[in-house]
Protein backbone atom coordinates (compact mmCIF):
# COMPACT_ATOMS: atom_id res chain seq x y z
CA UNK A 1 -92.24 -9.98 -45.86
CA UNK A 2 -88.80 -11.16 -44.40
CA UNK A 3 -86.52 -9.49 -42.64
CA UNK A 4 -83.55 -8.93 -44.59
CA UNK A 5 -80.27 -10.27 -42.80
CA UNK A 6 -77.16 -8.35 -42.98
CA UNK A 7 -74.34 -10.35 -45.49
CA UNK A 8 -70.93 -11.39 -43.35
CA UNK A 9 -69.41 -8.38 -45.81
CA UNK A 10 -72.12 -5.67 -44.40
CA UNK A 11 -71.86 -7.39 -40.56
CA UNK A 12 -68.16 -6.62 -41.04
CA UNK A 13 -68.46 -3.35 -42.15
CA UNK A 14 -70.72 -1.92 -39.76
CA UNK A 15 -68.96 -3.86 -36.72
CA UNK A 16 -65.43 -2.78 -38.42
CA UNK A 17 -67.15 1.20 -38.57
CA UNK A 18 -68.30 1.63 -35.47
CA UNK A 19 -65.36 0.48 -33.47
CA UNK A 20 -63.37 3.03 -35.65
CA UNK A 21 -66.00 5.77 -34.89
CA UNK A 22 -65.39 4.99 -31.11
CA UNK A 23 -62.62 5.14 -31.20
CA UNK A 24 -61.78 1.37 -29.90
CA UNK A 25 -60.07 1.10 -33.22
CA UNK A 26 -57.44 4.23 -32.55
CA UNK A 27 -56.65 6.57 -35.31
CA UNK A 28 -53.04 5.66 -36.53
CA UNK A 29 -53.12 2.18 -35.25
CA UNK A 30 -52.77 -1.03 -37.02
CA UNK A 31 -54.56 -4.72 -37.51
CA UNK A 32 -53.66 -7.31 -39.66
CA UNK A 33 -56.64 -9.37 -41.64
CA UNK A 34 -56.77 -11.85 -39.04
CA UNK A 35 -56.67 -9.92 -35.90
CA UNK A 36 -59.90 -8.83 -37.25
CA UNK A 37 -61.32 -11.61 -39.02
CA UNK A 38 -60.79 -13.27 -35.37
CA UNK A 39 -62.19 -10.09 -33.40
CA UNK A 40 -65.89 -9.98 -35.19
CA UNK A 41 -65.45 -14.10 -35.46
CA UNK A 42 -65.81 -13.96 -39.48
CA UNK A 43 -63.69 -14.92 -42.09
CA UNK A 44 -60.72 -13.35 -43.98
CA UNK A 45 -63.02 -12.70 -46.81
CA UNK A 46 -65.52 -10.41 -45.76
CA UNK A 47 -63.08 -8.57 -43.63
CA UNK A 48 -60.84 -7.53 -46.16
CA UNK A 49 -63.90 -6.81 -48.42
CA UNK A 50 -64.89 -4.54 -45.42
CA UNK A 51 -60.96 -3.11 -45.55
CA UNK A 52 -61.90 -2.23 -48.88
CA UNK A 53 -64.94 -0.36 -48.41
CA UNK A 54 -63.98 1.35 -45.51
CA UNK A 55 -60.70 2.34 -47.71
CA UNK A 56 -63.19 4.49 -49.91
CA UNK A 57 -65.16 6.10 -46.84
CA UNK A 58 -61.43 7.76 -45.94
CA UNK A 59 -60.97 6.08 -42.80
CA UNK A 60 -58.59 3.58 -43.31
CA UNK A 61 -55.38 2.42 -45.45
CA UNK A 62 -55.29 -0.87 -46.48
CA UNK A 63 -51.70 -2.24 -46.90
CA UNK A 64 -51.33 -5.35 -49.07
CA UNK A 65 -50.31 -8.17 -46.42
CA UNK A 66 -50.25 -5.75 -43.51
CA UNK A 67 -53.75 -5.60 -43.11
CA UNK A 68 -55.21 -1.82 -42.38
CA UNK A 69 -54.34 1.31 -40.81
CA UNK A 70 -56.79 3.32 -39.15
CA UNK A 71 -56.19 6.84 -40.37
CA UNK A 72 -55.57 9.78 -38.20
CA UNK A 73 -57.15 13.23 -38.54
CA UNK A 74 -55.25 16.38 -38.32
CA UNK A 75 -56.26 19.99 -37.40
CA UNK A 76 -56.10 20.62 -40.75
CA UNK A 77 -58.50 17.67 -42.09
CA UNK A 78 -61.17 18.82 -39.77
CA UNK A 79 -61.00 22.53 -40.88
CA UNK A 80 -61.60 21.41 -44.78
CA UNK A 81 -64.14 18.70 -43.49
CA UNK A 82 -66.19 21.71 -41.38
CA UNK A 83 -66.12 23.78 -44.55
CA UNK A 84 -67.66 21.22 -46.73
CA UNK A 85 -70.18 20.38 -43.30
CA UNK A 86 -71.10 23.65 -43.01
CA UNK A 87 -72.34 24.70 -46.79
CA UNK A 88 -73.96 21.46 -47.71
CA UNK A 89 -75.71 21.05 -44.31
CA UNK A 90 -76.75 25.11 -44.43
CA UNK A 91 -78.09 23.77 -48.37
CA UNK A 92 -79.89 20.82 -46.77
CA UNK A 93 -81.52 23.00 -44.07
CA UNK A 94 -82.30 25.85 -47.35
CA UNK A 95 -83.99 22.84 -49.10
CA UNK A 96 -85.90 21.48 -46.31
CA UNK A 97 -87.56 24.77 -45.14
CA UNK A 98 -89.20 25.75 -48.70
CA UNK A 99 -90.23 22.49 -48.93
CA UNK A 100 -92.38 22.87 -45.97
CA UNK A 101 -92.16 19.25 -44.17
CA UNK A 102 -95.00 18.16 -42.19
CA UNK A 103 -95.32 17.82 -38.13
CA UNK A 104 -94.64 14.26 -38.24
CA UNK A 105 -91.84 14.24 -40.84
CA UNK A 106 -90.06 16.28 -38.53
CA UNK A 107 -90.72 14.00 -35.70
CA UNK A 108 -87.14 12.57 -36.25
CA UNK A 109 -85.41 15.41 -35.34
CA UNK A 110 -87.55 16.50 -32.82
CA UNK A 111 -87.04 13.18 -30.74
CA UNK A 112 -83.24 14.14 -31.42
CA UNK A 113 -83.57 17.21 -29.58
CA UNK A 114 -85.12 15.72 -26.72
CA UNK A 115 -82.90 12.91 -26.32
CA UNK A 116 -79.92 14.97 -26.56
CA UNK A 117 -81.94 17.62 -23.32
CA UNK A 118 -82.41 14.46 -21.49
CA UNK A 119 -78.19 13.41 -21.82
CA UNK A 120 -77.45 16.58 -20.77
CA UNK A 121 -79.16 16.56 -17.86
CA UNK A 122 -77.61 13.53 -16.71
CA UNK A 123 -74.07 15.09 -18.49
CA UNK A 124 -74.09 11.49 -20.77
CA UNK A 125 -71.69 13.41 -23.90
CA UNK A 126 -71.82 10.05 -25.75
CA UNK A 127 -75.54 9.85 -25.15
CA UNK A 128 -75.66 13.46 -26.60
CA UNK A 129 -73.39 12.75 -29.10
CA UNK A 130 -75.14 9.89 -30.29
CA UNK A 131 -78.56 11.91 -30.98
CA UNK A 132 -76.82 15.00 -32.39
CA UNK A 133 -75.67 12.62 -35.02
CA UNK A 134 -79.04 11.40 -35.62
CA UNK A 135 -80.47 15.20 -35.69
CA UNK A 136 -78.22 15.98 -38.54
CA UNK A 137 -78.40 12.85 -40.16
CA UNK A 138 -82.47 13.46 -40.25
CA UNK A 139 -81.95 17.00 -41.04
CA UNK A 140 -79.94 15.79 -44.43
CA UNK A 141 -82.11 12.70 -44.98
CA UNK A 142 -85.21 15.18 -45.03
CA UNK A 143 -83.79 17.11 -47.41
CA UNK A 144 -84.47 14.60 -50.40
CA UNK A 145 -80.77 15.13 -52.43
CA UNK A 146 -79.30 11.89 -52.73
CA UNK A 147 -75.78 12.39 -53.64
CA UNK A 148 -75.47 15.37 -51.32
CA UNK A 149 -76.60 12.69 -48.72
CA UNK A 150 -73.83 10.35 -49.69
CA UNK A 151 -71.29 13.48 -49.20
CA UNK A 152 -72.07 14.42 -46.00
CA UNK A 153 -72.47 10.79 -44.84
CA UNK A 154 -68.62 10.30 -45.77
CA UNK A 155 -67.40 13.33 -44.21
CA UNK A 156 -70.17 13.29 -41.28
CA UNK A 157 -68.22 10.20 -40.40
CA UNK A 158 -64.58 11.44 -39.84
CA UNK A 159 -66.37 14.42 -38.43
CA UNK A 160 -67.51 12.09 -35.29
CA UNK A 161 -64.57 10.25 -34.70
CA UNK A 162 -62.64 13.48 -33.64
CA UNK A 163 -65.51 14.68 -31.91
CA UNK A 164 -65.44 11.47 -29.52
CA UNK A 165 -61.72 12.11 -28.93
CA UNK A 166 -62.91 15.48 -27.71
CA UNK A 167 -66.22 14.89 -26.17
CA UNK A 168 -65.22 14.76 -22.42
CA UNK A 169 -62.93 17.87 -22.68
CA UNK A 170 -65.23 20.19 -23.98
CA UNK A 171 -67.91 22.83 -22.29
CA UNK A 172 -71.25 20.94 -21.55
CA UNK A 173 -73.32 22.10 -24.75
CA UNK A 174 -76.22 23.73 -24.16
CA UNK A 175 -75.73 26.17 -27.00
CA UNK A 176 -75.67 23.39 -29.71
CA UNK A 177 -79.56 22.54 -28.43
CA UNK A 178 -80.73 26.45 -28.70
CA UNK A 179 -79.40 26.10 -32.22
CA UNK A 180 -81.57 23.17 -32.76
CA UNK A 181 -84.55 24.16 -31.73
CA UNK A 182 -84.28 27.68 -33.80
CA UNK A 183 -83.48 25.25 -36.49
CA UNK A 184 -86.26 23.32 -36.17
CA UNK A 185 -88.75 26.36 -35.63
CA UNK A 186 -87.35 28.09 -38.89
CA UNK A 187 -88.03 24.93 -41.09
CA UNK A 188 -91.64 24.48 -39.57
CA UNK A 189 -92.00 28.39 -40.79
CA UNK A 190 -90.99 27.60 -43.95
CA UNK A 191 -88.28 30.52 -43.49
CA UNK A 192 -85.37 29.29 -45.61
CA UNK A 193 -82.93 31.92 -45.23
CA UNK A 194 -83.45 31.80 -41.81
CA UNK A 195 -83.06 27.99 -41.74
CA UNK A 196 -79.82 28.61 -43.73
CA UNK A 197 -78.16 31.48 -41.67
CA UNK A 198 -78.84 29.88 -38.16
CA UNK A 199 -77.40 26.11 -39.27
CA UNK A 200 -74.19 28.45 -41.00
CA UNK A 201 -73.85 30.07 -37.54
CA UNK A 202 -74.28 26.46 -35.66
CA UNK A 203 -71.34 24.86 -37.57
CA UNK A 204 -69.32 27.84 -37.52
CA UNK A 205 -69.11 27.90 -33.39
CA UNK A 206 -68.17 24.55 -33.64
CA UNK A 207 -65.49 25.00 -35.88
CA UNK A 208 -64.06 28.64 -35.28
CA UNK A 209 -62.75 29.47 -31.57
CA UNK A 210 -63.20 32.54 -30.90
CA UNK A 211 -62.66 35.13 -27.75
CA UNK A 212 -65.75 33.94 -25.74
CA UNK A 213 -64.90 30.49 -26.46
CA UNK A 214 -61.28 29.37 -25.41
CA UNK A 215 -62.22 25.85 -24.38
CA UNK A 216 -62.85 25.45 -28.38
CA UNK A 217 -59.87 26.95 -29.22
CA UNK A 218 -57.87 24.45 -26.73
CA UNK A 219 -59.65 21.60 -28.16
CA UNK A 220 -58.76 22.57 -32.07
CA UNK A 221 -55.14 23.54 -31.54
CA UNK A 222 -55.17 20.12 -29.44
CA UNK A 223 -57.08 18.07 -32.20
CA UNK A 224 -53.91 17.32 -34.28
CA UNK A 225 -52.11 16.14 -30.98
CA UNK A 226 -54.43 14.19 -30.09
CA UNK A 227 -54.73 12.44 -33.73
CA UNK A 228 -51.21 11.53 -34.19
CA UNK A 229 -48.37 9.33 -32.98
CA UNK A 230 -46.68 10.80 -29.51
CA UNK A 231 -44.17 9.95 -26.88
CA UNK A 232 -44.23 10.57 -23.29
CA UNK A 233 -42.51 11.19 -20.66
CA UNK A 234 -42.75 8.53 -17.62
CA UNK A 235 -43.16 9.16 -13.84
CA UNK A 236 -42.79 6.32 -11.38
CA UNK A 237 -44.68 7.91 -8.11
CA UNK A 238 -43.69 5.89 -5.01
CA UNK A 239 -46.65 6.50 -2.11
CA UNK A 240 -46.31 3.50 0.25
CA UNK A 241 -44.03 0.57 1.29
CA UNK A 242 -44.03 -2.08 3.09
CA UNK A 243 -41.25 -3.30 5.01
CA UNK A 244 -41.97 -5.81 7.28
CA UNK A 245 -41.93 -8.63 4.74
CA UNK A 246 -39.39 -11.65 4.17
CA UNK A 247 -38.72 -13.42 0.38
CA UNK A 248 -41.40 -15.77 1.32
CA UNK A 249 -44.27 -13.19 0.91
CA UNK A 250 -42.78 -12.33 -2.77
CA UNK A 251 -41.92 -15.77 -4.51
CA UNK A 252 -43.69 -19.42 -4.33
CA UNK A 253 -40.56 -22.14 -3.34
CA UNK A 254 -37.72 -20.03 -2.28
CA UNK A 255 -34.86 -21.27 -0.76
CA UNK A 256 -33.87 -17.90 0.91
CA UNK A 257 -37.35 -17.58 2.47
CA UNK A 258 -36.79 -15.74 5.85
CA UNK A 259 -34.81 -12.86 4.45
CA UNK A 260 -36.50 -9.62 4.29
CA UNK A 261 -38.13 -8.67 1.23
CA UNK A 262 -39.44 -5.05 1.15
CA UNK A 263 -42.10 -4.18 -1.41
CA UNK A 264 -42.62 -0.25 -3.06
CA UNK A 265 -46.09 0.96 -4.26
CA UNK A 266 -46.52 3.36 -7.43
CA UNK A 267 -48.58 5.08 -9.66
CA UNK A 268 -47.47 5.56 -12.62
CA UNK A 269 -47.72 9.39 -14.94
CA UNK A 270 -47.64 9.71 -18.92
CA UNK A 271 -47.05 12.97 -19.95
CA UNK A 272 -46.44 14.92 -23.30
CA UNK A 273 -47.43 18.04 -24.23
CA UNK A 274 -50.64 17.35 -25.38
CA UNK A 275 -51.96 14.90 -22.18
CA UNK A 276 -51.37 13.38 -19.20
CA UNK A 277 -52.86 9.86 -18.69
CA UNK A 278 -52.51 8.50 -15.29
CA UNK A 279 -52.23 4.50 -14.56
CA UNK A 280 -53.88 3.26 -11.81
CA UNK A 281 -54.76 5.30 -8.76
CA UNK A 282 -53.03 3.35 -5.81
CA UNK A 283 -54.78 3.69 -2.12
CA UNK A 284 -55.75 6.54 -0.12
CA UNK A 285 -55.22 6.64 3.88
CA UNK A 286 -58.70 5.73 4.07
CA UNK A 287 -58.19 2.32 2.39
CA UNK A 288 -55.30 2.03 4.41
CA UNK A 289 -56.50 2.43 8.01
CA UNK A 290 -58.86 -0.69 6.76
CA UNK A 291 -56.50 -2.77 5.72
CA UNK A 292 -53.66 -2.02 8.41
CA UNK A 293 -51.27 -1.07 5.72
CA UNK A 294 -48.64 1.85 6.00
CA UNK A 295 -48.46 4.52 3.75
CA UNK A 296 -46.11 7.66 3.38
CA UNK A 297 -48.42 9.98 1.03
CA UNK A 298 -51.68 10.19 -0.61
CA UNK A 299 -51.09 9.33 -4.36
CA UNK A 300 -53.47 12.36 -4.99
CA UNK A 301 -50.86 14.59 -3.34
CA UNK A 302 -48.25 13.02 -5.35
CA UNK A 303 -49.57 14.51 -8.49
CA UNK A 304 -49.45 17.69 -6.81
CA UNK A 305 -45.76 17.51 -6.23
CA UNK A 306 -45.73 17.05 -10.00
CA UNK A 307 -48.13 19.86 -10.60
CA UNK A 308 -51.15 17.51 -11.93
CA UNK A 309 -54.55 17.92 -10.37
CA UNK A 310 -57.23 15.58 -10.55
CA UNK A 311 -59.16 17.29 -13.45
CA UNK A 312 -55.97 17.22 -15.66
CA UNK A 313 -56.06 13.69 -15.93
CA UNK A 314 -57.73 12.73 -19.35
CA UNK A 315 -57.63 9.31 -19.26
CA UNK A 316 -57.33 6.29 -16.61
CA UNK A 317 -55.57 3.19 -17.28
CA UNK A 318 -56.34 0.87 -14.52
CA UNK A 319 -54.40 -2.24 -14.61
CA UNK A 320 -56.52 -4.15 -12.41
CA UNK A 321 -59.15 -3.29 -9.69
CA UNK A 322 -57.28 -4.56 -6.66
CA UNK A 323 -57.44 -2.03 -3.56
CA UNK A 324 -53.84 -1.11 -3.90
CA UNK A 325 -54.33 -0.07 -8.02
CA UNK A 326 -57.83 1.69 -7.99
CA UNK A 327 -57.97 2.85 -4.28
CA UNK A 328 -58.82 6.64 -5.38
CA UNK A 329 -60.83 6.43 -8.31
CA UNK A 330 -63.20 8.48 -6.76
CA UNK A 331 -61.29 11.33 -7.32
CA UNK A 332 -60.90 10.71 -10.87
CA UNK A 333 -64.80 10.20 -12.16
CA UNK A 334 -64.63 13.26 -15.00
CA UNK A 335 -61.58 10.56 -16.71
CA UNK A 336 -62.43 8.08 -19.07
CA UNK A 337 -61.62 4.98 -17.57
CA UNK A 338 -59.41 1.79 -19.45
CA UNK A 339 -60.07 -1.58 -18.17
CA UNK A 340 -60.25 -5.22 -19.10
CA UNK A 341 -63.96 -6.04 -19.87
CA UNK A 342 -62.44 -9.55 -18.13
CA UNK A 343 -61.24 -7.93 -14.69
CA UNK A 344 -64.93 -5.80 -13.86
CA UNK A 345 -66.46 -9.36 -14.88
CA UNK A 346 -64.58 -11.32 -12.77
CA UNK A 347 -64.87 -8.56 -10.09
CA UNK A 348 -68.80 -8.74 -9.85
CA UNK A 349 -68.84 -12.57 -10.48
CA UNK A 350 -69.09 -15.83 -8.80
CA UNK A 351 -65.92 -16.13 -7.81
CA UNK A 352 -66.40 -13.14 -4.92
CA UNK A 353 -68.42 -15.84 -2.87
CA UNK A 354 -65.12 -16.39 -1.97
CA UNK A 355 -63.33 -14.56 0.92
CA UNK A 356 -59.67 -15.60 -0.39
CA UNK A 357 -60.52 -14.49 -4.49
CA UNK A 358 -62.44 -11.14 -2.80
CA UNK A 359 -60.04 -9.74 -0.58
CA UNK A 360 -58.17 -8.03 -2.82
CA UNK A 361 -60.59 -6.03 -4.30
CA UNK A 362 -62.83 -3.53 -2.48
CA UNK A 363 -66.42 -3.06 -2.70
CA UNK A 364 -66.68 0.59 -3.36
CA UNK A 365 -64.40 0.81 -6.02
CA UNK A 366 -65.69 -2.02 -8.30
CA UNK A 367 -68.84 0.31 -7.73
CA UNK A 368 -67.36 3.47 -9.17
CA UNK A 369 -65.83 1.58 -12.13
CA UNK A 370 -69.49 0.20 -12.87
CA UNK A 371 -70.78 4.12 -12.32
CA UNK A 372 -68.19 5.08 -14.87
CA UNK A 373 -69.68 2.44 -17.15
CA UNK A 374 -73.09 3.55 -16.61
CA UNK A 375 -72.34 7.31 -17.43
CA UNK A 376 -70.14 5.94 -20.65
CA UNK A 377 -67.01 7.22 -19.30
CA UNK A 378 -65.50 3.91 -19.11
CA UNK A 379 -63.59 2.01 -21.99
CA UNK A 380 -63.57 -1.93 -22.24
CA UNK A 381 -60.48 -3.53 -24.02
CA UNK A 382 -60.39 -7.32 -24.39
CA UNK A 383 -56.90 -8.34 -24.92
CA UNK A 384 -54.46 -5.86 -26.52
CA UNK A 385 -55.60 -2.40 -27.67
CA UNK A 386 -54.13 1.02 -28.33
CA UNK A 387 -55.54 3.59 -25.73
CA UNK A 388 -54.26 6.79 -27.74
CA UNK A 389 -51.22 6.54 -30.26
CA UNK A 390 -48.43 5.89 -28.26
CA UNK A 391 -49.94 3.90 -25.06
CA UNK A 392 -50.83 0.72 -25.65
CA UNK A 393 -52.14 -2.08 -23.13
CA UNK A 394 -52.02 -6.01 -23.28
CA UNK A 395 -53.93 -8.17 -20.84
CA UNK A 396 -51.80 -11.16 -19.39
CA UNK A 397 -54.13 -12.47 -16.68
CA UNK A 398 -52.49 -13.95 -14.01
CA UNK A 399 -52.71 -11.98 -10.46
CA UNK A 400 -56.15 -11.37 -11.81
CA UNK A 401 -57.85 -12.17 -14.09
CA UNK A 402 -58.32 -8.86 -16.14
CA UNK A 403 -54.64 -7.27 -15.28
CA UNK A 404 -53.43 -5.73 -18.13
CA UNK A 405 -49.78 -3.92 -18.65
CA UNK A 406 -49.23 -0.88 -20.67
CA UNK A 407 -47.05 -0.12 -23.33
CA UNK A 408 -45.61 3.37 -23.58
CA UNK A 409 -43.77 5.17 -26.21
CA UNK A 410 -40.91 7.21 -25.22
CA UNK A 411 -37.92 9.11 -26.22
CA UNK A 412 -35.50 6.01 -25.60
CA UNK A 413 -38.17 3.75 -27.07
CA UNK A 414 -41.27 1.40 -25.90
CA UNK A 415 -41.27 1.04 -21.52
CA UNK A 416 -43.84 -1.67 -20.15
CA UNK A 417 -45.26 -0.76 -17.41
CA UNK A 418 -45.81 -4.24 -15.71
CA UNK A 419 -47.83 -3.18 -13.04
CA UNK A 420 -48.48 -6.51 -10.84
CA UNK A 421 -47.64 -8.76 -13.46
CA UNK A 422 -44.11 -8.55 -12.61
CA UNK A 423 -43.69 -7.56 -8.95
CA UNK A 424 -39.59 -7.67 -9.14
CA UNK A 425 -37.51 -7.96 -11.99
CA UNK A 426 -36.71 -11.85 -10.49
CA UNK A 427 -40.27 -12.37 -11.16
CA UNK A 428 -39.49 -12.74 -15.33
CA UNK A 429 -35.37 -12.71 -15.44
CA UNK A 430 -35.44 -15.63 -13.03
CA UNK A 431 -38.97 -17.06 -13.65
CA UNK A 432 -39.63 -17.14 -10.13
CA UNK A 433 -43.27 -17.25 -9.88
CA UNK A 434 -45.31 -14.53 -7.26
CA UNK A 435 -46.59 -16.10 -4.00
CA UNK A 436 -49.73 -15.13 -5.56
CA UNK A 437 -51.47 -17.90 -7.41
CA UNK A 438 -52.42 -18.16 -11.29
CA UNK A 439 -55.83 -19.32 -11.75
CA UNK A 440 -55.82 -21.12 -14.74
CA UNK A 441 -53.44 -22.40 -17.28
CA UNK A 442 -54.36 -19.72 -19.40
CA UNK A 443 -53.49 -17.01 -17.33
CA UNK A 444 -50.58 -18.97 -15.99
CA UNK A 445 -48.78 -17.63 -19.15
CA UNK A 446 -49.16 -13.87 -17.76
CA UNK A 447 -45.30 -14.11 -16.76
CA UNK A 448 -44.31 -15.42 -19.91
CA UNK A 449 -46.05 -12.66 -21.90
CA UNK A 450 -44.92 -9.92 -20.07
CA UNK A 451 -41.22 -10.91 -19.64
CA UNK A 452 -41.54 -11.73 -23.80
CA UNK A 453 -42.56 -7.85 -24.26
CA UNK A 454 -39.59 -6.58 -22.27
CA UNK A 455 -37.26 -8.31 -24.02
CA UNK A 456 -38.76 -6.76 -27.44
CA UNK A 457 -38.40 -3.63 -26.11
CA UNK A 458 -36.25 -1.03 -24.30
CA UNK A 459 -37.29 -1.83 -20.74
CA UNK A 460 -39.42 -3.21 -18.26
CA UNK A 461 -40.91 -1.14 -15.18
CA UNK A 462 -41.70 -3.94 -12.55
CA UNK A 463 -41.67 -2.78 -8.86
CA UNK A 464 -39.88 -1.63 -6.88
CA UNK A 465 -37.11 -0.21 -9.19
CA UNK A 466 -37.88 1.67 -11.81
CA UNK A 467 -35.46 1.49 -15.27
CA UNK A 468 -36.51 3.95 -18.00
CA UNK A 469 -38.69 6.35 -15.58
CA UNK A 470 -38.29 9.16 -13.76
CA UNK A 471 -38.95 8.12 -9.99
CA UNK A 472 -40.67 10.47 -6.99
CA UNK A 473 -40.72 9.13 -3.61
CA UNK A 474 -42.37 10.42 -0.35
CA UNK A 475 -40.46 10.58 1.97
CA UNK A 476 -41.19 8.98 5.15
């Protein structure tokens, strides 16, 4: 017999499902029809067919000539979604035990179980997540009821997307494995109460905090936060400058070359009340005994003057993986990462035979961004993508080849954040290009881009000056 090949209208589906399930789709943003007809490389047709079906699974709206929204989840959704988790999961677990399965029809979930021990060990939450999902899944495929299969599959589904919003905040959980080997030795008894009570009791740790657990009960009064649309406030964090420079250092072809030029270096803080996301890490004195470059304070001890310590930082926009951007990411390894798939592969490709394209970029911290890949704590984005609701990033190229500027929402509107892209606001209101060169004529556009997205919104936030931020300097 053949193998049966997946239609464009399934392909789109399953491609379109999982990128919402990870998250890479973000709850409350949008995509038109052809963003994602051009994303999975299919046509309009099967896409919006998958818009359609994915409509009646509850996780998107579809908007006629707007394309979709990818719903959020509230606080509120999850508690009615846990309810109907917990009884018809407990029912499944009933069913399954008086129907006595054999040793090898339990296989499944046994394999689960050990491939969730082996992620903990290693502290790989997606990795664990991955095989809980397949332990329940087998757990209500075992069971034999169809349509409470096709329940739980719909709801099992918006269950997971909040739990990857959550997964690196939570306690490591060793619990949820107990559970599932009681589980597993109840069903083999053929004890169906047991079975029942001890799959209630699972699911109702995971969904009601209680006094030994106040991580849980952070992460479910945080859940709707995290779900929905925010605005931050923005801190411009000034660590290092360099003084010693004329106009010929900062712009290609200018007349007033020999005057000085000085340049500022920042990190950058977005703040609400529900995170704080930090972009890019700047360099530590380390990094700058190496490269002979001054420096007036580590950026580490600049979020202390704000109050922020290392673990407090969710999630780690890196704009590009030049020493001077992701100097200390070290320090920041429990974050999930956010990075151009196009800047780590130009970082570990051909093009650093080169001493000139290399020495920007230092060895060990292209190795800690691949680390973070390997223990799935890093996020690719190719192009523009919406980190959480109100952050968004757009790669323009340019200074290299993955940079990427983010897009924040605040009070007074959208700020860019233009990183590199836009070293001094003469860089885009004067179209005076960088000293630096543009590789191709692709990325020669990066100025272009960026300068278009300040002028669609409130600001811009080149260096050194910083409109629409609050600024904190060390002081020499």
């Amino acid at each position: 017999m053949g193998t049966k090949h997946m239609s464009q209208t399934e392909r789109a589906v399953a491609e379109l499902k999982h990128k919402i399930m990870s998250n890479e789709l973000a709850p409350g943003s949008n995509h038109l029809e052809g963003e994602l007809a051009e994303l999975l490389g299919l046509s309009r047709t099967p896409v919006r067919e998958a818009m359609l079906m994915l409509e009646a699974h509850g996780l998107v709206e579809v908007r006629p000539r707007h394309g979709m929204r990818v719903l959020p989840i509230s606080a509120a959704d999850m508690e009615e979604i846990y309810q109907i988790l917990t009884e018809l999961e407990s029912l499944a677990a009933y069913d399954l035990a008086v129907r006595r399965p054999s040793v090898a029809e339990l296989a499944p979930m046994r394999l689960a179980v050990d491939d969730m021990e082996v992620a903990l060990k290693s502290d790989n939450r997606v990795a664990w997540a991955e095989a809980d999902n397949h332990f329940h899944e087998a757990l209500v495929d075992l069971a034999g009821n169809r349509r409470l299969k096709g329940i739980v599959s719909t709801y099992s589904d918006q269950a997971h997307r909040a739990r990857m919003i959550t997964l690196h905040m939570r306690p490591k959980p060793t619990k949820s494995n107990q559970d599932h080997r009681a589980l597993l030795k109840a069903i083999e008894a053929g004890d169906a109460e047991s079975a029942r009570q001890i799959h209630r009791h699972h699911r109702l740790r995971a969904k009601e905090p209680d006094a030994r657990s106040p991580e849980q009960a952070r992460l479910f009064s945080r859940l709707g936060d995290l779900m929905a649309d925010d605005q931050y406030e923005v801190f411009a964090l000034k660590y290092a400058e360099r003084n010693g420079r004329t106009r010929a250092d900062s712009f290609q072809f200018d007349d007033d070359h020999a005057s000085p030029h000085a340049m500022d270096y920042y990190i950058w803080v977005l703040r609400n009340h529900a995170r704080t996301i930090l972009v890019d890490t700047g360099y530590d004195t380390r990094e700058a005994t190496r490269r002979g470059r001054p420096i007036l304070s580590e950026p580490i001890g600049m979020l202390k003057r704000l109050g922020i310590a290392p673990t407090d930082i969710t999630d780690l926009i890196v704009t590009h993986l030049h020493y001077d951007h992701a100097g200390s990411l070290d320090q920041f390894e429990h974050a999930r990462f956010h990075l151009q798939q196009a800047e780590l592969g130009f970082a570990v490709s051909p093009c650093m035979c080169h001493p000139v394209l290399r020495a920007p970029f230092t060895a060990e911290h292209v190795c800690t961004a691949v680390k973070q890949l390997y223990s799935g704590k890093l996020t690719f984005h190719d192009g523009s993508a919406q980190i959480v609701p109100g952050v968004r990033v757009h790669r323009v190229g340019g200074h290299s080849s993955g940079l990427q500027i983010v897009e924040v929402d605040t009070a007074n509107g959208p700020l860019i954040l233009a990183s590199d892209a836009s070293h001094y606001y003469e860089n885009f209101e004067r179209e005076k290009a960088l000293s630096h060169r543009a590789r191709s004529t692709r990325d020669a556009r990066w100025l272009q881009t960026a300068a278009g997205l300040a002028e669609t919104r409130r600001g811009c936030c080149p260096r050194p000056r910083s409109i629409g931020a609050s600024t904190l300097h060390a002081t020499p």
